[in-house]
Protein backbone atom coordinates (compact mmCIF):
# COMPACT_ATOMS: atom_id res chain seq x y z
CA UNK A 1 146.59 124.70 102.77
CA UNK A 2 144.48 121.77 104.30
CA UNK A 3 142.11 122.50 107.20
CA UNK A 4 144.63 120.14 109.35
CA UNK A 5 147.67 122.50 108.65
CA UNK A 6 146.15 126.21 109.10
CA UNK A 7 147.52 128.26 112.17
CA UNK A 8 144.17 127.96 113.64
CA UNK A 9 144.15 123.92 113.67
CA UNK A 10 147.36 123.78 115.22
CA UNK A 11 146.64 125.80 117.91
CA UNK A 12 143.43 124.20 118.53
CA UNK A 13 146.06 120.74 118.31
CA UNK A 14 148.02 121.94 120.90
CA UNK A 15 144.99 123.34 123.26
CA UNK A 16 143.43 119.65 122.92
CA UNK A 17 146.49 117.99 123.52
CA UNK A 18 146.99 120.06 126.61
CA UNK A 19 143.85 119.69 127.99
CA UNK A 20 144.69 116.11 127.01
CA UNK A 21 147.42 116.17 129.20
CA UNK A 22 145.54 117.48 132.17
CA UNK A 23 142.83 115.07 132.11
CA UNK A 24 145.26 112.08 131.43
CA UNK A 25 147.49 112.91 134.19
CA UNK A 26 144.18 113.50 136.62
CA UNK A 27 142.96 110.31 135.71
CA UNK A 28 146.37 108.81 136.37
CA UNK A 29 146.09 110.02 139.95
CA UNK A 30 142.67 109.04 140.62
CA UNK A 31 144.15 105.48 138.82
CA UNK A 32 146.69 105.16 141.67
CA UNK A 33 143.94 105.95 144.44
CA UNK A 34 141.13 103.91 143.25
CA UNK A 35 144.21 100.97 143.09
CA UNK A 36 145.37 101.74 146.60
CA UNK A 37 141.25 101.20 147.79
CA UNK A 38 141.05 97.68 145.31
CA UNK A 39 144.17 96.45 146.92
CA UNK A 40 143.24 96.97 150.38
CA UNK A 41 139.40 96.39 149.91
CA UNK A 42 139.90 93.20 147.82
CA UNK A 43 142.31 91.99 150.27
CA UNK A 44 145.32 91.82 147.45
CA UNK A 45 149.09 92.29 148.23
CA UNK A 46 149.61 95.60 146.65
CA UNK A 47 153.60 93.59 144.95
CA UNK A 48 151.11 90.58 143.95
CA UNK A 49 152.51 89.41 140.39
CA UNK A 50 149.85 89.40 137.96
CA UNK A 51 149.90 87.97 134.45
CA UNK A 52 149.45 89.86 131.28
CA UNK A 53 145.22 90.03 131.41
CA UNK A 54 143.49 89.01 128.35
CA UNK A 55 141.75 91.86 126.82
CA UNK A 56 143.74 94.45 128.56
CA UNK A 57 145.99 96.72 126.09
CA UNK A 58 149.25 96.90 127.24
CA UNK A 59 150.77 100.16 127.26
CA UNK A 60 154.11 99.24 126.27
CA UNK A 61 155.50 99.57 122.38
CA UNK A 62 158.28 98.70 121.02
CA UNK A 63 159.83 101.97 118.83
CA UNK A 64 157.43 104.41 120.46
CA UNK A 65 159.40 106.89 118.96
CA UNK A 66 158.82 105.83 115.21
CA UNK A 67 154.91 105.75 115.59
CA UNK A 68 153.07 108.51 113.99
CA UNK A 69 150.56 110.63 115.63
CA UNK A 70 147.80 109.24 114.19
CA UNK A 71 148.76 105.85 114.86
CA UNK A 72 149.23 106.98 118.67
CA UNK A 73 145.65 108.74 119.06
CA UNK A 74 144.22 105.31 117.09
CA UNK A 75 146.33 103.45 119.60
CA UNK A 76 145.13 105.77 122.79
CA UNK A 77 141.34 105.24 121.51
CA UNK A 78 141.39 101.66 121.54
CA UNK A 79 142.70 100.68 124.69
CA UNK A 80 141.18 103.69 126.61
CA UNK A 81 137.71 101.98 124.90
CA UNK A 82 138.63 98.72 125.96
CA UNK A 83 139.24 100.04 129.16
CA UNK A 84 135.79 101.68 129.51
CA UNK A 85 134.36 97.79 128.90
CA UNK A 86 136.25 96.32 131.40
CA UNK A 87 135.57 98.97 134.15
CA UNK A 88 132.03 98.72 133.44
CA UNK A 89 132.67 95.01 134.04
CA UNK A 90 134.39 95.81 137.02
CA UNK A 91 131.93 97.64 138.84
CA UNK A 92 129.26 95.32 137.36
CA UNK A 93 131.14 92.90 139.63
CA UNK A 94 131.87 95.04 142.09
CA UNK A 95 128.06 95.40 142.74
CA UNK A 96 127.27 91.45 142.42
CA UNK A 97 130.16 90.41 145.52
CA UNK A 98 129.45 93.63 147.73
CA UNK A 99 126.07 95.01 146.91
CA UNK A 100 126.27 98.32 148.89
CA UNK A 101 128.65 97.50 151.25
CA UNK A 102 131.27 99.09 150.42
CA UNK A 103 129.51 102.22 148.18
CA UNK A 104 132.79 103.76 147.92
CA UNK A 105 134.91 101.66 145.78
CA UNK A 106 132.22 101.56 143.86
CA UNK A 107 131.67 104.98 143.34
CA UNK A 108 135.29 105.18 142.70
CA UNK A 109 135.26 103.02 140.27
CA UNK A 110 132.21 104.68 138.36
CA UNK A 111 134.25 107.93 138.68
CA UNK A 112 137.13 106.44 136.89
CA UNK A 113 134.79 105.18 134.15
CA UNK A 114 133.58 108.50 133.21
CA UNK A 115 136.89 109.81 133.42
CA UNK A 116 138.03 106.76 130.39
CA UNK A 117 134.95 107.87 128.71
CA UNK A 118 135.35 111.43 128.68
CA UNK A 119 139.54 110.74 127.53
CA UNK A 120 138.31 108.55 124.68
CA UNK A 121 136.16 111.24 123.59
CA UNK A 122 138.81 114.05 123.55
CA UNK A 123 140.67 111.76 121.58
CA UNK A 124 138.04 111.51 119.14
CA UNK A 125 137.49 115.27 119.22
CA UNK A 126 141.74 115.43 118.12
CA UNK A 127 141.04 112.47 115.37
CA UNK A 128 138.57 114.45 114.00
CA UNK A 129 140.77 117.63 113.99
CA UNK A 130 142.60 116.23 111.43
CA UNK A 131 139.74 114.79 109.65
CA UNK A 132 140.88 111.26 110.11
CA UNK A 133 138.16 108.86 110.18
CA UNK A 134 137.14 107.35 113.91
CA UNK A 135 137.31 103.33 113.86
CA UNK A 136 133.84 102.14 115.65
CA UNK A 137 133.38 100.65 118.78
CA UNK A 138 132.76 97.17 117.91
CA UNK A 139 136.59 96.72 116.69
CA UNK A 140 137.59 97.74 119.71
CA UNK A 141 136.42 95.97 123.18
CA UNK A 142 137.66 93.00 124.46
CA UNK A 143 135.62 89.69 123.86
CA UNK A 144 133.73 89.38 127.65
CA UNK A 145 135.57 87.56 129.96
CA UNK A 146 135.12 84.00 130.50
CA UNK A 147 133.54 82.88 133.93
CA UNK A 148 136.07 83.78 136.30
CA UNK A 149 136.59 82.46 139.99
CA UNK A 150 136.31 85.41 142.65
CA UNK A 151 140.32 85.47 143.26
CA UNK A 152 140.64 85.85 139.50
CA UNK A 153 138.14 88.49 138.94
CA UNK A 154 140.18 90.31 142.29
CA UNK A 155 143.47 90.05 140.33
CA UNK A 156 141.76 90.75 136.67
CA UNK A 157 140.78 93.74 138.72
CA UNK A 158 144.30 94.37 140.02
CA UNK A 159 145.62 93.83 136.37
CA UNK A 160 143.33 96.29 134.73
CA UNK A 161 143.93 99.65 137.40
CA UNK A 162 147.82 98.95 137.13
CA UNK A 163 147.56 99.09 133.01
CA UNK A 164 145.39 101.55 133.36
CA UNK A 165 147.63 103.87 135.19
CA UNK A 166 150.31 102.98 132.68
CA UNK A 167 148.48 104.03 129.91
CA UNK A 168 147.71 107.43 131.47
CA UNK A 169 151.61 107.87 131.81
CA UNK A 170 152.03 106.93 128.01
CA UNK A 171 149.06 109.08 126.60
CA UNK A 172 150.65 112.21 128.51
CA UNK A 173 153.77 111.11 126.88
CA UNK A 174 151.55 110.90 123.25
CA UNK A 175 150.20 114.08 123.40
CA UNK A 176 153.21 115.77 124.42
CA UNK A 177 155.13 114.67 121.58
CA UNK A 178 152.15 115.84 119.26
CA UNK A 179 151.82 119.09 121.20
CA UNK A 180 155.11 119.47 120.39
CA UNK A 181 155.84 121.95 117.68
CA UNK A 182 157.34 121.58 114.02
CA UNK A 183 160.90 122.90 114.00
CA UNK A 184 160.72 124.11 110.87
CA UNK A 185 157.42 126.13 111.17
CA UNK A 186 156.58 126.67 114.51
CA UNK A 187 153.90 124.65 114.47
CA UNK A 188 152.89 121.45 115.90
CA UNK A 189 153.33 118.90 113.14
CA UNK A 190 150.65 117.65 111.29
CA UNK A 191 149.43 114.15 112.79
CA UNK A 192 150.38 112.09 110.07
CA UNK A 193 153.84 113.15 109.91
CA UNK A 194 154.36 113.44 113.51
CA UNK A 195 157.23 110.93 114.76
């Protein structure tokens, strides 16, 4: 019986993805706060329209259901790493338009870094549960952004916290379905043949 399979990985599956689940839906309503500041600080209309951004992973996927569990953690890990460049972007900006006047949209945005850092992490830590290899960091971030006008880095902003918050919803969603456990054993599936 593989390492991956044993009664003792599974439950350690299911503690991660519930701590998983925690963290995800914490971050989620930090997310929604931290937007709620940008709108009103940046001077947005919280209903303003904004384009798909480049470099932002879109939380969306067509036959969710058919995915397997490792492509979903793989999936998870690479926008929640993407996400971790552009908040560090951000902020970077953040700090050149305001400098310290106005600390605490900065600080909230620094909290919700650490937060996308610590979540790609745990999914690492459930990757390497089931000995699958993790990809490295330079396939995943987005190419930096090209010189941007001050209204576009405002709605890039915008863009990024409202896909962000989506993604929280879908990674609860993720590791729910791979918390979820095997009919025919009692078990949480193995990753691989998770649906």
């Amino acid at each position: 019986m593989a390492a991956a399979d044993s009664p003792s990985a599974a439950l350690r599956r299911r503690d991660l993805c519930s701590r998983g689940i925690r963290l995800a839906g914490k971050m989620r309503a930090d997310v929604v706060d931290l937007l709620d500041a940008y709108v009103e600080q940046q001077g947005l209309d919280a209903s303003a329209s904004v384009a798909a951004v480049e470099g932002v992973p879109l939380a969306a996927v067509e036959r969710w259901d058919e995915q397997t569990g490792t492509q979903r953690l793989l999936e998870n890990l690479a926008a929640y790493r993407a996400f971790r460049t552009l908040l560090a972007q951000m902020l970077e900006e953040q700090r050149e338009q305001l400098g310290e006047a106005d600390a605490g949209l900065g600080r909230a945005l620094a909290a919700v870094l650490l937060q996308v850092s610590a979540f790609a992490y745990h999914l690492e830590e459930l990757l390497r549960l089931e000995s699958r290899g993790i990809p490295g960091e330079e396939e995943d971030g987005p190419p930096p952004p090209p010189r941007l006008s001050l209204f576009e880095q405002k709605l890039r902003g915008l863009g990024v916290l409202r896909e962000l918050a989506q993604w929280a919803v879908r990674s609860v969603r993720d590791l729910r379905q791979l918390a979820k456990p095997s009919p025919a054993t009692g078990t949480a599936p193995g990753l691989a043949e998770s649906p």
